[in-house]
C-alpha atoms as a PDB file:
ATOM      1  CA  UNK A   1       7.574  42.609  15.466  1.00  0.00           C
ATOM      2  CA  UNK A   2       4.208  42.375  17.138  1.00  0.00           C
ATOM      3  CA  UNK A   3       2.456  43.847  14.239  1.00  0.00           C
ATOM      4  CA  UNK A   4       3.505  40.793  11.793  1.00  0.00           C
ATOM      5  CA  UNK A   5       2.716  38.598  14.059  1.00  0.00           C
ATOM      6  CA  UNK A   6      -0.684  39.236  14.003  1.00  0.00           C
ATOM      7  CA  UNK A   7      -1.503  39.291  10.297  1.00  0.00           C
ATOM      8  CA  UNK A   8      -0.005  35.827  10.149  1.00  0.00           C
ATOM      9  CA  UNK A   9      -2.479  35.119  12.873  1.00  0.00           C
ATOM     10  CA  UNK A  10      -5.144  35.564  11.248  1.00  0.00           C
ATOM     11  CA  UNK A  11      -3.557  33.960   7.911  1.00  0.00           C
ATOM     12  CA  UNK A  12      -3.218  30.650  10.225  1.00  0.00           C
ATOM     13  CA  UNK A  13      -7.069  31.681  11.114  1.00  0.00           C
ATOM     14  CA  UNK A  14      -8.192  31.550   7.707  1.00  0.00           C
ATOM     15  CA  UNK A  15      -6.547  28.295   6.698  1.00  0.00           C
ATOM     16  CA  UNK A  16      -7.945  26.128   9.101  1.00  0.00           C
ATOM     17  CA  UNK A  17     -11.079  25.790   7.123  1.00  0.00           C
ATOM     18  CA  UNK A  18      -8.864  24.966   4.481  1.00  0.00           C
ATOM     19  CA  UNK A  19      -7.373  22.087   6.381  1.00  0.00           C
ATOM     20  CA  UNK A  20     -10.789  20.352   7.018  1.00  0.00           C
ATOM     21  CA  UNK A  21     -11.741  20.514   3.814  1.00  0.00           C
ATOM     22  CA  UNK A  22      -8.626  18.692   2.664  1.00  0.00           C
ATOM     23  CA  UNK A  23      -9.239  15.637   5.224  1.00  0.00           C
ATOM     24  CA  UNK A  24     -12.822  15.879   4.288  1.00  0.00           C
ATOM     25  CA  UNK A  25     -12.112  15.467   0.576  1.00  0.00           C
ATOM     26  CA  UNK A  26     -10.082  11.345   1.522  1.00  0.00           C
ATOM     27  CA  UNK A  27     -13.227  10.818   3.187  1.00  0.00           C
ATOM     28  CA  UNK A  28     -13.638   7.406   1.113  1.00  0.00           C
ATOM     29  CA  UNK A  29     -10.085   5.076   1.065  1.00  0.00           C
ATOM     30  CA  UNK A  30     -10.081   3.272  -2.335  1.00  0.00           C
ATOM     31  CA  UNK A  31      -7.779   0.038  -2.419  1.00  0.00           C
ATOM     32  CA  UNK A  32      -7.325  -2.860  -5.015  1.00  0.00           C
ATOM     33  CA  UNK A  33      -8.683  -1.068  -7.698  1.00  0.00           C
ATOM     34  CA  UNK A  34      -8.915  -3.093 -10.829  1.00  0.00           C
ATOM     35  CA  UNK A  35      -9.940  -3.137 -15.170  1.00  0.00           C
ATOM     36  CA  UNK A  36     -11.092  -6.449 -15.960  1.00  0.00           C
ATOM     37  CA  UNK A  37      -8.461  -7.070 -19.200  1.00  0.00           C
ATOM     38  CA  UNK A  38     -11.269  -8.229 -21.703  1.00  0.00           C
ATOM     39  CA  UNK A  39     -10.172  -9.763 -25.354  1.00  0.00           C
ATOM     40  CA  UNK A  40      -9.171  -7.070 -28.183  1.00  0.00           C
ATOM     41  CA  UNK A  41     -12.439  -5.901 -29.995  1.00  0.00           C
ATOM     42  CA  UNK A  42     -14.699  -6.081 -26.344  1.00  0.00           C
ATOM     43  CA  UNK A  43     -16.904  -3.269 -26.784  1.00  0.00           C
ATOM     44  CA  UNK A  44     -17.247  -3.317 -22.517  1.00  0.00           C
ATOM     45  CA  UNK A  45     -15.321  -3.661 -19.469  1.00  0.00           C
ATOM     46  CA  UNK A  46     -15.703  -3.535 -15.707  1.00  0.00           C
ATOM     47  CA  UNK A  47     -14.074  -2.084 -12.985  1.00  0.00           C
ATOM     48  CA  UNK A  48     -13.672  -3.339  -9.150  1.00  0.00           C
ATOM     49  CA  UNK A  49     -12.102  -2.123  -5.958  1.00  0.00           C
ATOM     50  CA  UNK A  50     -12.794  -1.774  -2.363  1.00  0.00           C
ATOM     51  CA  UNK A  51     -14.569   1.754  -1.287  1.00  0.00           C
ATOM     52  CA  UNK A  52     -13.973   2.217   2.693  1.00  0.00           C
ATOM     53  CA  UNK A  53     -16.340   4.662   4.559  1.00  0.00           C
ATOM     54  CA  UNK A  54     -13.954   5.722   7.648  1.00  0.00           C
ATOM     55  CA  UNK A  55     -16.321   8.526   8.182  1.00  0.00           C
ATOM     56  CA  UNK A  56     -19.160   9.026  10.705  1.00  0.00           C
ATOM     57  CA  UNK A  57     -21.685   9.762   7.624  1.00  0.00           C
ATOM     58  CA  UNK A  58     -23.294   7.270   5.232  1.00  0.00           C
ATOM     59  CA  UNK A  59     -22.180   7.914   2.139  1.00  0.00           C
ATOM     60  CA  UNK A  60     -23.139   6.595  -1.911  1.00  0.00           C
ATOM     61  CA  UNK A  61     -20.747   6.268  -4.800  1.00  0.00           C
ATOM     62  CA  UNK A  62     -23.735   7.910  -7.724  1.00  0.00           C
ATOM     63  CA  UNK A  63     -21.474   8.292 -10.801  1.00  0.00           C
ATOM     64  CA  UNK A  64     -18.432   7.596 -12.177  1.00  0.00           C
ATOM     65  CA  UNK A  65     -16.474   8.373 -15.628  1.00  0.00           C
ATOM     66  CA  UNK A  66     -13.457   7.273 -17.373  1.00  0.00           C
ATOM     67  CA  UNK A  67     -11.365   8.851 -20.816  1.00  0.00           C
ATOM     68  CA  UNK A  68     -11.632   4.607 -21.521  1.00  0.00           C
ATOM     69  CA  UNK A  69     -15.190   4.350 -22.064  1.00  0.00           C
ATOM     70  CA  UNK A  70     -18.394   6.231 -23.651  1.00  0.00           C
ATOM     71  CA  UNK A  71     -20.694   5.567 -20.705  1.00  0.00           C
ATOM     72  CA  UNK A  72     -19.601   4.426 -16.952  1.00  0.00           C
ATOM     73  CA  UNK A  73     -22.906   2.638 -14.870  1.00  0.00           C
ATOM     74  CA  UNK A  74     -23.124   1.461 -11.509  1.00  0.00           C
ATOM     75  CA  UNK A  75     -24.295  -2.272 -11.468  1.00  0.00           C
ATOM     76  CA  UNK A  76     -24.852  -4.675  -9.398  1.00  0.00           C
ATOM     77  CA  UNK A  77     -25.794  -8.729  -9.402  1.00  0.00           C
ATOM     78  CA  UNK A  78     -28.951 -10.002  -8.189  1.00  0.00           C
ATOM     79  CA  UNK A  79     -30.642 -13.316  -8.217  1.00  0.00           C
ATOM     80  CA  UNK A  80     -34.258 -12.485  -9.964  1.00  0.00           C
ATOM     81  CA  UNK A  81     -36.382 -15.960 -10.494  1.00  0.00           C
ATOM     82  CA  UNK A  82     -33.520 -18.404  -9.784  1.00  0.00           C
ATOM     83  CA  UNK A  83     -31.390 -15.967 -12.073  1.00  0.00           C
ATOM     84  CA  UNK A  84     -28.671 -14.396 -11.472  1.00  0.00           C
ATOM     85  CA  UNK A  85     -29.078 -10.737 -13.457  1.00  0.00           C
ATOM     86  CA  UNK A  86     -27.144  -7.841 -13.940  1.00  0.00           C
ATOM     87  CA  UNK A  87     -29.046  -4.612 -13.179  1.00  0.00           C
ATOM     88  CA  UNK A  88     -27.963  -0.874 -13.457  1.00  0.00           C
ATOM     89  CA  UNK A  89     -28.263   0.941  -9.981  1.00  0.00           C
ATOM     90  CA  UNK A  90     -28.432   4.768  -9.548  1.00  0.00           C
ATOM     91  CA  UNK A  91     -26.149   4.469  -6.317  1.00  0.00           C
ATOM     92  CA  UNK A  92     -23.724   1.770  -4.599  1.00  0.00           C
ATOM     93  CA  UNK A  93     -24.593   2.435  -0.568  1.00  0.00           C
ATOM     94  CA  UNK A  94     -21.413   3.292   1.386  1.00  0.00           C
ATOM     95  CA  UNK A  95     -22.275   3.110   5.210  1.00  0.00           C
ATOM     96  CA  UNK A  96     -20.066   5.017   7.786  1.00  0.00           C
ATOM     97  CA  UNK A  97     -17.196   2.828   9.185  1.00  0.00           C
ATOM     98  CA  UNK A  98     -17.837  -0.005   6.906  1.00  0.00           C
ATOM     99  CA  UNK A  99     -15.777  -1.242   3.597  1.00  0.00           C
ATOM    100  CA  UNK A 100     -17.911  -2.374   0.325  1.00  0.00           C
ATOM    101  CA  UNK A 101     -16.341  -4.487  -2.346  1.00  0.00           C
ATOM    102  CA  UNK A 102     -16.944  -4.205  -5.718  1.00  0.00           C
ATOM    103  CA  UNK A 103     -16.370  -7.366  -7.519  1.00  0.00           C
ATOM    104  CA  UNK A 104     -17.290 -10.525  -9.679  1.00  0.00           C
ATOM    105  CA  UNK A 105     -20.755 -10.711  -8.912  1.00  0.00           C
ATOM    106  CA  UNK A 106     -22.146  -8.465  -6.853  1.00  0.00           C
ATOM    107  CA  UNK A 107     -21.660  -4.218  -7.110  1.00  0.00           C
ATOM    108  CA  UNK A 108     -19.427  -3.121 -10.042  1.00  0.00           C
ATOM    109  CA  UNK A 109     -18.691  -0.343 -12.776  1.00  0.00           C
ATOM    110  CA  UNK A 110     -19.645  -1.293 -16.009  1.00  0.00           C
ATOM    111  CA  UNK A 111     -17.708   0.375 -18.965  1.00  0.00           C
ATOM    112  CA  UNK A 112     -19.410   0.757 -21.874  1.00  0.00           C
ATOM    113  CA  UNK A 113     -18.286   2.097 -25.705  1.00  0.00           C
ATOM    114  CA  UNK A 114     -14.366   1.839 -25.298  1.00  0.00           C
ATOM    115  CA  UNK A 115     -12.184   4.054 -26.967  1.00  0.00           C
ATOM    116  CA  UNK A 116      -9.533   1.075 -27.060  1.00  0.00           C
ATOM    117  CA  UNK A 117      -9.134  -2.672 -25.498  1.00  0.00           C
ATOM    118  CA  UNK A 118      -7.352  -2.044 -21.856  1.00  0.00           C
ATOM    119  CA  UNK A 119      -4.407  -4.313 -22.236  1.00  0.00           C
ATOM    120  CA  UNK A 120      -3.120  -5.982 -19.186  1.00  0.00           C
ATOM    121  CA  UNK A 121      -0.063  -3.981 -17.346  1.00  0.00           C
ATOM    122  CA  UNK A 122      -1.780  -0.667 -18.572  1.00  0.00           C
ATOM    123  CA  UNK A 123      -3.451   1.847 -16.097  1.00  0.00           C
ATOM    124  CA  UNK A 124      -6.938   3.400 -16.401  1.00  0.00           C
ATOM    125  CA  UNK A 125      -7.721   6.552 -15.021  1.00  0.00           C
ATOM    126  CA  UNK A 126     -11.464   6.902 -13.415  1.00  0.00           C
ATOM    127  CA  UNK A 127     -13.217   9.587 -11.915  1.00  0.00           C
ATOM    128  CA  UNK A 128     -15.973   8.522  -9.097  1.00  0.00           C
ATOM    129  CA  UNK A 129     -18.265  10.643  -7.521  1.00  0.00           C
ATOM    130  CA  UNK A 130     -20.048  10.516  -4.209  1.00  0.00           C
ATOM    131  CA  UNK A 131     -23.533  12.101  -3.064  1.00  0.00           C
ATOM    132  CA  UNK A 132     -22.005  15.095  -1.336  1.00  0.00           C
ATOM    133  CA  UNK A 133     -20.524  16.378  -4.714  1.00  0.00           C
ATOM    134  CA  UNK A 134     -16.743  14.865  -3.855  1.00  0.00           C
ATOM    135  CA  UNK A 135     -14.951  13.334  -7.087  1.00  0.00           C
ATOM    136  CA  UNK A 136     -12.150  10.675  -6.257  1.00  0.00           C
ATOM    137  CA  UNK A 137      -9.329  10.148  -8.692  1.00  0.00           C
ATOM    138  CA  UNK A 138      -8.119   6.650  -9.150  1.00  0.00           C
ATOM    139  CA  UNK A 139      -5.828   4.963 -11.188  1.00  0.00           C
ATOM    140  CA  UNK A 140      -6.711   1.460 -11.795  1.00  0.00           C
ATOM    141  CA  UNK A 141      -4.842  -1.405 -13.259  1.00  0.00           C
ATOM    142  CA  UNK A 142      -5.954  -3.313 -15.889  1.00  0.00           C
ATOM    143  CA  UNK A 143      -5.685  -7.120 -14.878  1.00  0.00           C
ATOM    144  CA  UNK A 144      -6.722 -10.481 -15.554  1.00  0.00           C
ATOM    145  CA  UNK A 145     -10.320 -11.145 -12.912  1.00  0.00           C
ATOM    146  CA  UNK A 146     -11.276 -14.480 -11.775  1.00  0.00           C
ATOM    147  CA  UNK A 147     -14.941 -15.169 -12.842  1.00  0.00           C
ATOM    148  CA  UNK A 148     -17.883 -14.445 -10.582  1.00  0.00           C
ATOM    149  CA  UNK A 149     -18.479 -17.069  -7.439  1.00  0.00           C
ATOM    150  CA  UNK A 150     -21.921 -17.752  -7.419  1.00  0.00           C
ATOM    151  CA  UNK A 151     -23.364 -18.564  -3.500  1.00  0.00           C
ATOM    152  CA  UNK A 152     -24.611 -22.206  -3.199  1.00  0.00           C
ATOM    153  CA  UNK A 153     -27.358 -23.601  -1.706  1.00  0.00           C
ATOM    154  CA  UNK A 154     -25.119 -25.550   0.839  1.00  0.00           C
ATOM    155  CA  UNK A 155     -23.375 -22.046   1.690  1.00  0.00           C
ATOM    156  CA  UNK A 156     -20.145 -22.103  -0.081  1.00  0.00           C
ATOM    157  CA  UNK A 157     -19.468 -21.066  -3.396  1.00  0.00           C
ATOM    158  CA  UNK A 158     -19.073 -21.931  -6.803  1.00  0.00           C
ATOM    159  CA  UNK A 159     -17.407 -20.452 -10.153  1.00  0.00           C
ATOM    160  CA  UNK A 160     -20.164 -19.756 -12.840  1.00  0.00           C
ATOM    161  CA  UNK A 161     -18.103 -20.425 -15.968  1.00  0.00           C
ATOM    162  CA  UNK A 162     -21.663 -20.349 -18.117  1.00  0.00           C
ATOM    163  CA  UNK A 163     -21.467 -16.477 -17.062  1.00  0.00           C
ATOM    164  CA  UNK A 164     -19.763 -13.919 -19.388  1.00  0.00           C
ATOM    165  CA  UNK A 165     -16.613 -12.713 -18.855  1.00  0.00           C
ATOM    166  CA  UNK A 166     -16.897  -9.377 -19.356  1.00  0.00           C
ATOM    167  CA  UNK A 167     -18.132  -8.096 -16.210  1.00  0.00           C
END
């Protein structure tokens, strides 16, 4: 009896590792992850969600892709001259212990070349990677987003209906 004990042991041993790298690999929580439904014939999309760092380690979302669309960017919003512009970004900053939104107006995935028009009520898959190499699989809604609020000078907001509605 003693002599199968100890193998398993050591099988127990070996697994540990294997254990870590399963809670290191939820290292970012995604929630409220979200298509932006766009009309039929839209040749781009964009995708929001919340990304939540519970770790001790900054982290970055740097890519992402998606079977929906040709090219996936990070973007984010940015007021250049008194305008508000959309600019690519090579990474989306994800400190340790905090939550970053993606959304109307500020960081966001832009979908480009769709293979089809994501209808509301359907899913899209997407595939996001981080700066240490970890991929995230998420399954995102497609849904209906309320347009961008744009931050006013009195410190409140207001919608920008003169902005597309694509992104």
């Amino acid at each position: 009896m003693r002599r199968t004990a100890r193998p398993l042991f050591l099988l127990s041993l070996l697994a540990l590792p294997l254990v870590g790298a399963a809670a290191e690999a939820q290292s970012i929580a995604v929630e409220d992850a979200r298509v932006r439904a766009v009309p039929p014939g839209a040749a781009t999309t964009a995708a929001f969600m919340t990304l939540t760092n519970p770790g001790e380690t900054d982290r970055a979302l740097v890519g992402g892709a998606s079977p929906l669309a040709g090219t996936l960017e990070l973007h984010n919003h940015a007021m250049v001259d008194g305008v508000m512009r959309m600019r690519r970004v090579e990474a989306i900053p994800l400190p340790a212990g905090e939550s970053v939104h993606l959304a109307p107006g500020g960081w966001h995935l832009m979908m480009f070349d769709l293979a089809a028009t994501p209808a509301e009520g359907e899913s899209v898959a997407l595939t996001l990677t981080l700066d240490n190499g970890e991929t995230l699989n998420v399954e995102a809604p497609v849904r209906r987003v309320q347009p961008m609020a744009m931050p006013s000078e009195a410190g409140g907001a207001h919608e920008a209906s003169s902005m597309p509605s694509a992104h």
